[in-house]
Protein backbone atom coordinates (compact mmCIF):
# COMPACT_ATOMS: atom_id res chain seq x y z
CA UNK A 1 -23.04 -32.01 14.14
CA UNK A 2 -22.89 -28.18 14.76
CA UNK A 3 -19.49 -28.91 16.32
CA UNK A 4 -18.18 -30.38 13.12
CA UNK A 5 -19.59 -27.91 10.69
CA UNK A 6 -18.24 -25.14 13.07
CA UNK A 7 -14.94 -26.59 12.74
CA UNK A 8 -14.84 -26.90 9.15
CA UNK A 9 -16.04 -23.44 8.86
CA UNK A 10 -13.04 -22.18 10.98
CA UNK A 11 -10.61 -24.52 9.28
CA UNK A 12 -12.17 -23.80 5.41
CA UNK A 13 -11.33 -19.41 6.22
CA UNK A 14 -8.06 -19.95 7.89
CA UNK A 15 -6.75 -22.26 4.91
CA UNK A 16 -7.54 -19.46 2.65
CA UNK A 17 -6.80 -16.39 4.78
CA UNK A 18 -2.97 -17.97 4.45
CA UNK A 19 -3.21 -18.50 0.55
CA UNK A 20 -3.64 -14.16 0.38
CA UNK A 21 -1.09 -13.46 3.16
CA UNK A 22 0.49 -9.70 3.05
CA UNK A 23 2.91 -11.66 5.60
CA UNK A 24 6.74 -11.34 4.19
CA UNK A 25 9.20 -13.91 5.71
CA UNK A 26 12.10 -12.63 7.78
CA UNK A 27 14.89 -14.14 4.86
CA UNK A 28 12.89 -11.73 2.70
CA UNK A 29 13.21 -8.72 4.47
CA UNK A 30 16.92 -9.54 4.66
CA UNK A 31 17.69 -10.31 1.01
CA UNK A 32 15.45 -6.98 0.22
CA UNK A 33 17.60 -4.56 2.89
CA UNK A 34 20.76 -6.01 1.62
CA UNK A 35 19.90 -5.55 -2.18
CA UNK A 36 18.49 -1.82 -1.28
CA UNK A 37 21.37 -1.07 0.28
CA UNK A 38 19.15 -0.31 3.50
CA UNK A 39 17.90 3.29 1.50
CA UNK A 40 14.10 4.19 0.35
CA UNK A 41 14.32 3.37 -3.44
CA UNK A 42 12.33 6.66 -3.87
CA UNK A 43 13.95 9.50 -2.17
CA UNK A 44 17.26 7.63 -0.47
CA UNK A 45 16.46 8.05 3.50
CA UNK A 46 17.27 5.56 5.60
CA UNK A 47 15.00 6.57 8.26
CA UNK A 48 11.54 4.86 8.97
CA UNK A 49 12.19 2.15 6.35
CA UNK A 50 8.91 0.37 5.24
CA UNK A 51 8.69 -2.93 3.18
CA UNK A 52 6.40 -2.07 0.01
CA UNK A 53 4.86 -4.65 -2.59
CA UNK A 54 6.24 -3.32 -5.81
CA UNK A 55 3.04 -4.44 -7.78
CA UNK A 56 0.39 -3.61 -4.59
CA UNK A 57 -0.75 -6.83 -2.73
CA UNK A 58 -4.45 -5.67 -3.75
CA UNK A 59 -3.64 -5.80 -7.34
CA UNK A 60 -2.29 -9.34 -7.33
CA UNK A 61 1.30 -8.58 -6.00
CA UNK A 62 3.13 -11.04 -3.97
CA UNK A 63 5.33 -11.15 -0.89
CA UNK A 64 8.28 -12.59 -2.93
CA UNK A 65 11.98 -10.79 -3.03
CA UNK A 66 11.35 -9.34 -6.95
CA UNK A 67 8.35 -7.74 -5.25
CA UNK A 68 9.39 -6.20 -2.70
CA UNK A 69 11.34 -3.06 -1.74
CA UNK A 70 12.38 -0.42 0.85
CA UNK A 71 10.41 2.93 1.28
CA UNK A 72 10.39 5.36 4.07
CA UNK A 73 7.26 5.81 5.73
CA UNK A 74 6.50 8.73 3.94
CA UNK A 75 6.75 7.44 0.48
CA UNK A 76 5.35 4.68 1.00
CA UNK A 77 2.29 6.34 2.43
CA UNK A 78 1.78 8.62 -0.53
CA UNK A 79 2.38 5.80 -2.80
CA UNK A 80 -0.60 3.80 -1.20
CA UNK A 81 -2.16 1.56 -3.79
CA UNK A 82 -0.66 3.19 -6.41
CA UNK A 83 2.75 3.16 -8.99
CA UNK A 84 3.91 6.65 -7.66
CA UNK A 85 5.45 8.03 -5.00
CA UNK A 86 2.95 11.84 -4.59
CA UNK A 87 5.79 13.58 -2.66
CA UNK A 88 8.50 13.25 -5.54
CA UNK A 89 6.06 12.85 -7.98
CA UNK A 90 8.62 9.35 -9.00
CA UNK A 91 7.28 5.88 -10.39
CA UNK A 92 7.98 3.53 -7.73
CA UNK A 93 6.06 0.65 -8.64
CA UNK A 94 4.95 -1.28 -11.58
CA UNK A 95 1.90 -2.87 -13.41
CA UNK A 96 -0.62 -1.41 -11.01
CA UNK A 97 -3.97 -3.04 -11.26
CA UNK A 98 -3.40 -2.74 -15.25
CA UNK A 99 -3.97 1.08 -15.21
CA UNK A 100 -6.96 1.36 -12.81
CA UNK A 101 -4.93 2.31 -9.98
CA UNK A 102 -2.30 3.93 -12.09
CA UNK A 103 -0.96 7.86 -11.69
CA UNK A 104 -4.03 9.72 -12.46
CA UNK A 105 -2.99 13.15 -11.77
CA UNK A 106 -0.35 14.72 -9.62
CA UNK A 107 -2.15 17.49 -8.76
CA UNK A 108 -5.00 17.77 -7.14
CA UNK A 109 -7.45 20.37 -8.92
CA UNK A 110 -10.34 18.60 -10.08
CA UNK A 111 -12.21 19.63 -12.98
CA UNK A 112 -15.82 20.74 -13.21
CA UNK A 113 -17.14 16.92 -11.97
CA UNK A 114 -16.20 16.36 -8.60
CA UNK A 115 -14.38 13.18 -7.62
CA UNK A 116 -14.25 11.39 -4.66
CA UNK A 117 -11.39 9.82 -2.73
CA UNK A 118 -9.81 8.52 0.65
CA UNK A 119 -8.92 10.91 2.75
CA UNK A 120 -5.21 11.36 3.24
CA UNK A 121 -5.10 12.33 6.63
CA UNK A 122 -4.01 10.40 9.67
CA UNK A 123 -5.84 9.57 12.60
CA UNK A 124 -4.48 9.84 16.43
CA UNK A 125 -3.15 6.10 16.15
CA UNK A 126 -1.01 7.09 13.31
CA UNK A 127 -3.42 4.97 10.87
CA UNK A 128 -4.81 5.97 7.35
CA UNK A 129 -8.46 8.10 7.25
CA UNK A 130 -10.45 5.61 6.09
CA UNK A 131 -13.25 8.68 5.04
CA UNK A 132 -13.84 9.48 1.67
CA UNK A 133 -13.73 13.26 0.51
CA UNK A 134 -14.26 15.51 -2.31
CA UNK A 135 -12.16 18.34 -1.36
CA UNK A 136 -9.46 19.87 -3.38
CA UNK A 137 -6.95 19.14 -0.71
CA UNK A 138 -7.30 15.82 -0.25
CA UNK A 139 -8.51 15.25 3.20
CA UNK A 140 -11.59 14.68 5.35
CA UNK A 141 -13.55 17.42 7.58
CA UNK A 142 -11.61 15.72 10.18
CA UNK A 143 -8.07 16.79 9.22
């Protein structure tokens, strides 16, 4: 009996970690470097090319062509979960969580209240800071 529960347990998560998939299809990524002429959409490199959701995945964006687009590694990183690009201060997105993850400020001097906020430093496998901070510049005691 513990077999079969275990099973349906495994089989229950697995049909619905493939319902929210960030995964896009290799015809995507063709029909989307094609139609962006193989350039970031943001600042036109054609170096370190990332494929970004449009509308973010986390916001209720899909892996479909109208979603997706080309951005170098560096825009794309600024742009995070957000509508613009913090490098070239440039919308590159649309309808982004309906305003709550929308361009708040592109600079970073906070008022009198202090606000906290993922760090934007990188760690030594190249990944996102996943540490939150209140500094002024953005990043963690780490970076």
């Amino acid at each position: 009996m513990k077999k079969i529960i275990l099973l349906l347990t495994i089989l229950f998560f697995s049909i619905h970690s493939f319902g929210q998939s960030r995964y896009i299809s290799k015809s995507t990524k063709q029909i989307v470097f094609t139609r962006d002429v193989g350039i970031c959409q943001c600042c036109g490199s054609a170096l370190n090319l990332e494929y970004d959701h449009i509308k973010p995945f986390s916001c209720g964006g899909d892996s479909k062509v109208s979603n997706i687009q080309l951005l170098c590694r560096k825009c794309n990183r600024s742009k995070s979960n957000s509508c613009y690009c913090k490098v070239h201060n440039k919308k590159v997105g649309n309808d982004c969580c309906k305003g709550r993850a929308a361009k708040k400020s592109t600079n970073y001097k906070q008022s009198s209240k202090s606000v906290t906020r993922q760090c934007t430093g990188t760690t030594k496998k190249g990944r996102r800071c996943k540490n939150r901070t209140k500094n002024s510049n953005g990043r963690c005691h780490y970076h």
